[in-house]
Protein backbone atom coordinates (compact mmCIF):
# COMPACT_ATOMS: atom_id res chain seq x y z
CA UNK A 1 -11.91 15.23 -100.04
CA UNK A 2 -12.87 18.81 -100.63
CA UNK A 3 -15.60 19.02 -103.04
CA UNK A 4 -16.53 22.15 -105.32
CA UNK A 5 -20.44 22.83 -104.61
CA UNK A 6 -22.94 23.93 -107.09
CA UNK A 7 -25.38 26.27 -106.15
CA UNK A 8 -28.53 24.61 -106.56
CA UNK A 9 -31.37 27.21 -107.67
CA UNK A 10 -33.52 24.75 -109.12
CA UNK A 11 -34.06 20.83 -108.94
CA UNK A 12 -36.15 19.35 -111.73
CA UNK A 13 -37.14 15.98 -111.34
CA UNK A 14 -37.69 13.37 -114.18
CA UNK A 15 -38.89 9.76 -113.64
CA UNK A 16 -36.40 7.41 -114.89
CA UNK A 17 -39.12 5.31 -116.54
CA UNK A 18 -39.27 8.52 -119.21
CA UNK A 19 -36.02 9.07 -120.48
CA UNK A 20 -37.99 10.86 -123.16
CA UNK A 21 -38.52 14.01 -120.67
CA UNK A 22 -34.84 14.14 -119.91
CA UNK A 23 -34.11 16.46 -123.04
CA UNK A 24 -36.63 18.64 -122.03
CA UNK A 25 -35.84 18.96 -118.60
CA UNK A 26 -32.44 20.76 -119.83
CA UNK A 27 -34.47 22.84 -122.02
CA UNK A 28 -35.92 24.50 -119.40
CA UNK A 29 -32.39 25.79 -118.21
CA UNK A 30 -32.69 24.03 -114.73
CA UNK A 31 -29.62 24.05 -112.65
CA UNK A 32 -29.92 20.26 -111.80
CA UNK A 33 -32.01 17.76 -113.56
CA UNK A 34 -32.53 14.58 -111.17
CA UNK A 35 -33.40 10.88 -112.46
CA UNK A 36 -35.76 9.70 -109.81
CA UNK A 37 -35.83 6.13 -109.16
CA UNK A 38 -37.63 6.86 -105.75
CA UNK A 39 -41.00 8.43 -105.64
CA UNK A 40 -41.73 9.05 -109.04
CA UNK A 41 -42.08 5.39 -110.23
CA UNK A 42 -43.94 2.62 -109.30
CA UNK A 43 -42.86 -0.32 -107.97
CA UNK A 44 -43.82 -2.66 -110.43
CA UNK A 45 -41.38 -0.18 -113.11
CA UNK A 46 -38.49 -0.15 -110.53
CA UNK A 47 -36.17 -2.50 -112.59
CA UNK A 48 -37.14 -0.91 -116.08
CA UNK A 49 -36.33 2.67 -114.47
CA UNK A 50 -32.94 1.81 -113.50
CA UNK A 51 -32.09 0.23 -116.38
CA UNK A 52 -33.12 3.09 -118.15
CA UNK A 53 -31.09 5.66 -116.07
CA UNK A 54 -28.23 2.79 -116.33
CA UNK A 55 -27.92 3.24 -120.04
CA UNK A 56 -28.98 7.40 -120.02
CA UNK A 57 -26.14 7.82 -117.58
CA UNK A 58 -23.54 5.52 -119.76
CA UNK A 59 -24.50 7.37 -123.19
CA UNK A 60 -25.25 10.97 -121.88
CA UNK A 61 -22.74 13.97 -123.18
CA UNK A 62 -21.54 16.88 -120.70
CA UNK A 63 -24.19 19.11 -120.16
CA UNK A 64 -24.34 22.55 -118.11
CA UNK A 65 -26.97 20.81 -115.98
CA UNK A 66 -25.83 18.73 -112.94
CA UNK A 67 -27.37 15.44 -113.71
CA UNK A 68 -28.27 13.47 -109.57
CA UNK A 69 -29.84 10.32 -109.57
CA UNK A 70 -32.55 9.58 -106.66
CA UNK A 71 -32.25 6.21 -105.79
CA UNK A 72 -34.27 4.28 -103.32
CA UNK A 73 -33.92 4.01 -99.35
CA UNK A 74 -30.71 2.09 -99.33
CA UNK A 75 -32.41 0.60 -96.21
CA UNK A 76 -33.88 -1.24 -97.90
CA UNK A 77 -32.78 -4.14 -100.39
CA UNK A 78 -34.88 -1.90 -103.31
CA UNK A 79 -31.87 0.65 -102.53
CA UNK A 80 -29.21 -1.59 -101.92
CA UNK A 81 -29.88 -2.85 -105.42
CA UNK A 82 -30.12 0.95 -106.83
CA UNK A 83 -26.88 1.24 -105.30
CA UNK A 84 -24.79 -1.61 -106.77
CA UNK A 85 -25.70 -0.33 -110.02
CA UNK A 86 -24.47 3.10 -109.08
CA UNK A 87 -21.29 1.56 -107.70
CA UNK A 88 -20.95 -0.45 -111.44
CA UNK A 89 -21.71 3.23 -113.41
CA UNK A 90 -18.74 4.48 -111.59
CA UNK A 91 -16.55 2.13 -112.06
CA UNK A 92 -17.33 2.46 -116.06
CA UNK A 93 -16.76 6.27 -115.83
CA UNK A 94 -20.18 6.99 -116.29
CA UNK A 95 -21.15 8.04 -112.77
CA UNK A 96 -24.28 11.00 -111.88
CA UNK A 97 -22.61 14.41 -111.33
CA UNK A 98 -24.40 13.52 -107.44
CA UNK A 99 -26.03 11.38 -105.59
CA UNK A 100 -29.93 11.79 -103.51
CA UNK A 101 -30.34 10.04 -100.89
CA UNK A 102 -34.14 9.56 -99.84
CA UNK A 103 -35.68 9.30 -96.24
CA UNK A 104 -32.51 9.74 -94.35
CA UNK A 105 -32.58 9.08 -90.75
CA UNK A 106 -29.21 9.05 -89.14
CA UNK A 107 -25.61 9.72 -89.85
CA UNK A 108 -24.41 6.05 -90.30
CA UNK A 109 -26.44 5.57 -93.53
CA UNK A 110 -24.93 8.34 -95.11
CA UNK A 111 -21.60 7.09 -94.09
CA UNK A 112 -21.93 4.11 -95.45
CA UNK A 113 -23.06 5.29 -98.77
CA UNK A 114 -20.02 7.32 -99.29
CA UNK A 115 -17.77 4.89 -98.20
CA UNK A 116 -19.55 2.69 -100.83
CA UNK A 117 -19.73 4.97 -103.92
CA UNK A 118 -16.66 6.91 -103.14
CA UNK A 119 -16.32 10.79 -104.32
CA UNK A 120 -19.66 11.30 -105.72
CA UNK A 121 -21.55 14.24 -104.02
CA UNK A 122 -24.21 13.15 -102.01
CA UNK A 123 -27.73 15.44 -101.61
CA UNK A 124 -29.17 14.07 -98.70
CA UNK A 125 -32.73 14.29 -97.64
CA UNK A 126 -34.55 14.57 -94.50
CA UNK A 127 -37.65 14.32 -94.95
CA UNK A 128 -38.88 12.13 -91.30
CA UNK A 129 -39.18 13.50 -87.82
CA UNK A 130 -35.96 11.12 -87.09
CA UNK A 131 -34.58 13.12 -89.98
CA UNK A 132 -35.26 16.14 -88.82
CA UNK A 133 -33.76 15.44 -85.37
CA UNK A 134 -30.66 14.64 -86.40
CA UNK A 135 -30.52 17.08 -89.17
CA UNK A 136 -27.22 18.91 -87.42
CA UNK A 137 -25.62 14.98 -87.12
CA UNK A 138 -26.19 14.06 -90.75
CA UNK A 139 -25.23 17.33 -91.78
CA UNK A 140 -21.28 17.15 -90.60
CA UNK A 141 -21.31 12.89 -91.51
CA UNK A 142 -19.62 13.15 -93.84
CA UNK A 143 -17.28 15.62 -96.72
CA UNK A 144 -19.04 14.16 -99.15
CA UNK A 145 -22.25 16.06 -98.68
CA UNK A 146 -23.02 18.86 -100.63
CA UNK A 147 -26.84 19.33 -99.58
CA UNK A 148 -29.74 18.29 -97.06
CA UNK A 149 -33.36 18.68 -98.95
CA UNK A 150 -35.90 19.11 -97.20
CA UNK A 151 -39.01 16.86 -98.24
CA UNK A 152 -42.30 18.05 -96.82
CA UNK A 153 -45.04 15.53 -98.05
CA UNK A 154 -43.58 12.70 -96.27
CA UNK A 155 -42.19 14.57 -93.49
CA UNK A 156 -45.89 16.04 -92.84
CA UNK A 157 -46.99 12.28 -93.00
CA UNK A 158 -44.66 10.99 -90.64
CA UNK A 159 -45.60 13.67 -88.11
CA UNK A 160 -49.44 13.93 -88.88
CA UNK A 161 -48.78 18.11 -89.90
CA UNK A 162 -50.56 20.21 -92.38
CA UNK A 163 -48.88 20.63 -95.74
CA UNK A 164 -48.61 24.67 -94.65
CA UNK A 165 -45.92 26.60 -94.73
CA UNK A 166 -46.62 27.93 -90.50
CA UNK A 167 -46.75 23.93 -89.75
CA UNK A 168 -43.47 23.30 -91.26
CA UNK A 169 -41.58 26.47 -90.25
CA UNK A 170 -39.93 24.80 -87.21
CA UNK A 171 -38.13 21.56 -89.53
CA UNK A 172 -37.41 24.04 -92.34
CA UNK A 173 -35.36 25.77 -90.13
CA UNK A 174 -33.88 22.84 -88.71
CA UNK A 175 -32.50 21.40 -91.64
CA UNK A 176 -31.25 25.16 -92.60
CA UNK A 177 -29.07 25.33 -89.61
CA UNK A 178 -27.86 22.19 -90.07
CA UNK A 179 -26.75 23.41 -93.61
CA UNK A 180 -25.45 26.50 -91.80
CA UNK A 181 -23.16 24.52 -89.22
CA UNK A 182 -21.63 22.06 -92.10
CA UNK A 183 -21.05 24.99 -94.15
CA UNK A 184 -23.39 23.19 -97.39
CA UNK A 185 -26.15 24.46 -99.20
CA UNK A 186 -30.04 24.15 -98.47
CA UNK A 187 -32.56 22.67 -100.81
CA UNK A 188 -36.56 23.40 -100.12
CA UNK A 189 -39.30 20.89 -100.95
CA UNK A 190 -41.25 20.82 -104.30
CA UNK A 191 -44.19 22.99 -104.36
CA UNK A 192 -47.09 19.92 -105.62
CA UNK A 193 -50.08 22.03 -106.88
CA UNK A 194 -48.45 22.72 -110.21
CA UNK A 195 -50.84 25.36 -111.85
CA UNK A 196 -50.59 27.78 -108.94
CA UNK A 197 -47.39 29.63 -110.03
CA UNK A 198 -47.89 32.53 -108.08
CA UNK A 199 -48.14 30.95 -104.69
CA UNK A 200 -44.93 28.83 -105.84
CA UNK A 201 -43.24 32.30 -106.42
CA UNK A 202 -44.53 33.18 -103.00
CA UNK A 203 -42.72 30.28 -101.02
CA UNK A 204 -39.80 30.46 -103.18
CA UNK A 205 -39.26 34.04 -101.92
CA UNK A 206 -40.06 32.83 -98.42
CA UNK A 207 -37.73 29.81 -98.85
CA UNK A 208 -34.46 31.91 -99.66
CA UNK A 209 -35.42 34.86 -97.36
CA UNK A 210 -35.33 31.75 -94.56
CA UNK A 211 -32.06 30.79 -96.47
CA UNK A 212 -32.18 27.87 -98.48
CA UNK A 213 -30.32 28.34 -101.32
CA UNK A 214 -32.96 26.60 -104.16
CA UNK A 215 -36.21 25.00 -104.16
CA UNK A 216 -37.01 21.40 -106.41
CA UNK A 217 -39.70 21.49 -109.10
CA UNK A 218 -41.52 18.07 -110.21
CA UNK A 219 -43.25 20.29 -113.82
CA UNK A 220 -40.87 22.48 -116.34
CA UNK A 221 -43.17 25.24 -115.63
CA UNK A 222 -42.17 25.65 -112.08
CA UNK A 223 -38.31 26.38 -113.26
CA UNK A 224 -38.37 29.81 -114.26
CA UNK A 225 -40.12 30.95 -111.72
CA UNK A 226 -37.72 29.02 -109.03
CA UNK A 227 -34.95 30.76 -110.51
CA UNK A 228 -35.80 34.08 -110.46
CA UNK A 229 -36.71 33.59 -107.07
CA UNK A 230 -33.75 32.35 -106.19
CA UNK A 231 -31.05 34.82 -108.25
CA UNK A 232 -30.20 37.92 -106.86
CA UNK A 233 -32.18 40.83 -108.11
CA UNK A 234 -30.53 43.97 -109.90
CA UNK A 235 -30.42 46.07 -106.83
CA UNK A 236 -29.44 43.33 -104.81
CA UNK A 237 -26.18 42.95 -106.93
CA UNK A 238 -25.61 46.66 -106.95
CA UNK A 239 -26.07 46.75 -103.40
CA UNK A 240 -23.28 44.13 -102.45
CA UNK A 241 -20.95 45.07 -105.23
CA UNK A 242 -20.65 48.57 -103.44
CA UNK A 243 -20.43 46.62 -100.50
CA UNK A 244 -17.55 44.71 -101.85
CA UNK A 245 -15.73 47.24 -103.31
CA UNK A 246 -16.38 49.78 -100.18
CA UNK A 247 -14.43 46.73 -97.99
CA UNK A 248 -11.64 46.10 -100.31
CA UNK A 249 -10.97 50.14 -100.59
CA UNK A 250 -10.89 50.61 -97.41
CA UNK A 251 -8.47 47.93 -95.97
CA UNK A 252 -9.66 47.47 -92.71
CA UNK A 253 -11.06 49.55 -89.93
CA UNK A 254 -14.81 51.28 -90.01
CA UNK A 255 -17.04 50.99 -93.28
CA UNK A 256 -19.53 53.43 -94.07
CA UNK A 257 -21.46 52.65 -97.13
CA UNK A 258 -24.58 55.11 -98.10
CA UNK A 259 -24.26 55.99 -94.23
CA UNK A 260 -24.60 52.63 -92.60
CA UNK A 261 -22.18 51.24 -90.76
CA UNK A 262 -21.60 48.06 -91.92
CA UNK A 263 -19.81 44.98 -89.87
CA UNK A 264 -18.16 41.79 -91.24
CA UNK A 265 -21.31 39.46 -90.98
CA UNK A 266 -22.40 42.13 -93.91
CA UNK A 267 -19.79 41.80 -96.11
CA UNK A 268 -19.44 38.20 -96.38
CA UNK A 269 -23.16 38.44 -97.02
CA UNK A 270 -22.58 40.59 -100.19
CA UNK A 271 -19.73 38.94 -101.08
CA UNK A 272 -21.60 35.57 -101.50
CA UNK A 273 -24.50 37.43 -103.00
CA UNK A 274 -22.25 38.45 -105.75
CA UNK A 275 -20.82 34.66 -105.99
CA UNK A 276 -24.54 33.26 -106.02
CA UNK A 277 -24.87 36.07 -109.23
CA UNK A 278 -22.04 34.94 -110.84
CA UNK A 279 -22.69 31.51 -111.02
CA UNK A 280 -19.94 30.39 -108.84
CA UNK A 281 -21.09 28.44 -105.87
């Protein structure tokens, strides 16, 4: 299976138990809007929420936002349930656009989900030090995965680390090789202290300079500033389309562009830059 990835600027999540905020999660212009079955409901709503994302997923229309549905840790029969009812929306046609996977901790799980819901992109998280170190394993498991996501809160309780961006340098990196070496995309944690927009817009620029390719939002005000974050500036674009255009002119051989030399590792740099600007990975 070779699947066609979306790049992923922004993540919005909506609890499943309010179907009423899904219409205005697409208002904000979010690249993917997830239904969370996981974390953002309690367990006593569990049932309700999937029944609700059951009938929003069966009555929805096409929308230019990727639609993923969160379920629950498949080890677990909470998940296992979650999943049947994916496996049934599929088999009516009326399947997410992906799949997120919570609290990954090994390859075999993920297998096992694809094998189950067939060729539905899965967005996998690691968010557990076992998660973490196997983060290059899960990574290659399997075609079907389009992203890891990293999740900090309950990676920083699992390990007993400050909720910091110094303390959690070493597993965001991890997980971003792992996306490197499977050749899919990179998805930061939510930033949780909603108001602060300018220290989201902060990490967001640290995120992509460490090279994720988006960061997930849990408030609509956190989208617009993910996005510009994450969407290559003016200059940037100008930058790689002379680049681009400098490398296809000159056919081979030594590039000079504004008196740099510049070496392949460069150019495939711009040339995704310009792809990321265009809207096509």
């Amino acid at each position: 299976m070779t699947l066609t990835f979306r790049h992923r600027r922004s993540l919005l999540f909506v609890p499943a138990v309010r179907p009423d905020r899904y219409p205005k999660a697409l208002a904000t212009g979010v690249d993917s809007v997830c239904l969370d079955l996981e974390d953002g409901v309690g367990f006593g709503a569990k049932d309700d929420a999937r029944d609700k994302a059951r009938r929003l997923l069966s009555e929805r229309v096409p929308t230019e936002a990727e639609v993923v549905l969160r379920i629950n840790d498949t080890k677990d029969a909470l998940g296992q349930r979650d999943l049947a009812a994916v496996v049934a929306l599929v088999g009516a046609g009326a399947g997410p656009d992906a799949l997120m996977l919570p609290k990954v901790s090994g390859p075999a799980e993920v297998v096992e989900v694809a094998r189950t819901v067939g060729e539905i992109p899965l967005i996998v998280q690691i968010e557990t030090a076992a998660g973490v170190a196997m983060a290059r394993d899960i990574a290659v498991a399997s075609e079907s995965i389009s992203a890891l996501f990293f999740g900090a809160i309950d990676f920083s309780a699992d390990v007993g680390c400050a909720v910091e961006w110094d303390s959690l340098l070493h597993a965001r990196s991890e997980v971003v090789l792992a996306c490197a070496i499977a050749g899919v995309s990179a998805l930061d944690t939510p930033y949780m202290d909603v108001p602060a927009l300018g220290t989201l817009a902060d990490e967001s620029a640290r995120s992509r300079r460490l090279g994720f390719g988006g960061k997930a939002a849990i408030h609509p005000t956190q989208v617009p500033v993910i996005q510009q974050a994450f969407t290559p500036a003016a200059t940037e674009v100008a930058w790689a389309t002379r680049i681009v255009a400098a490398y296809e002119n000159n056919q081979g051989g030594v590039l000079l562009v504004d008196g740099q030399l510049i070496e392949r590792p460069v150019i495939a740099a711009a040339q995704r830059m310009l792809q990321i600007a265009r809207g096509r990975v």
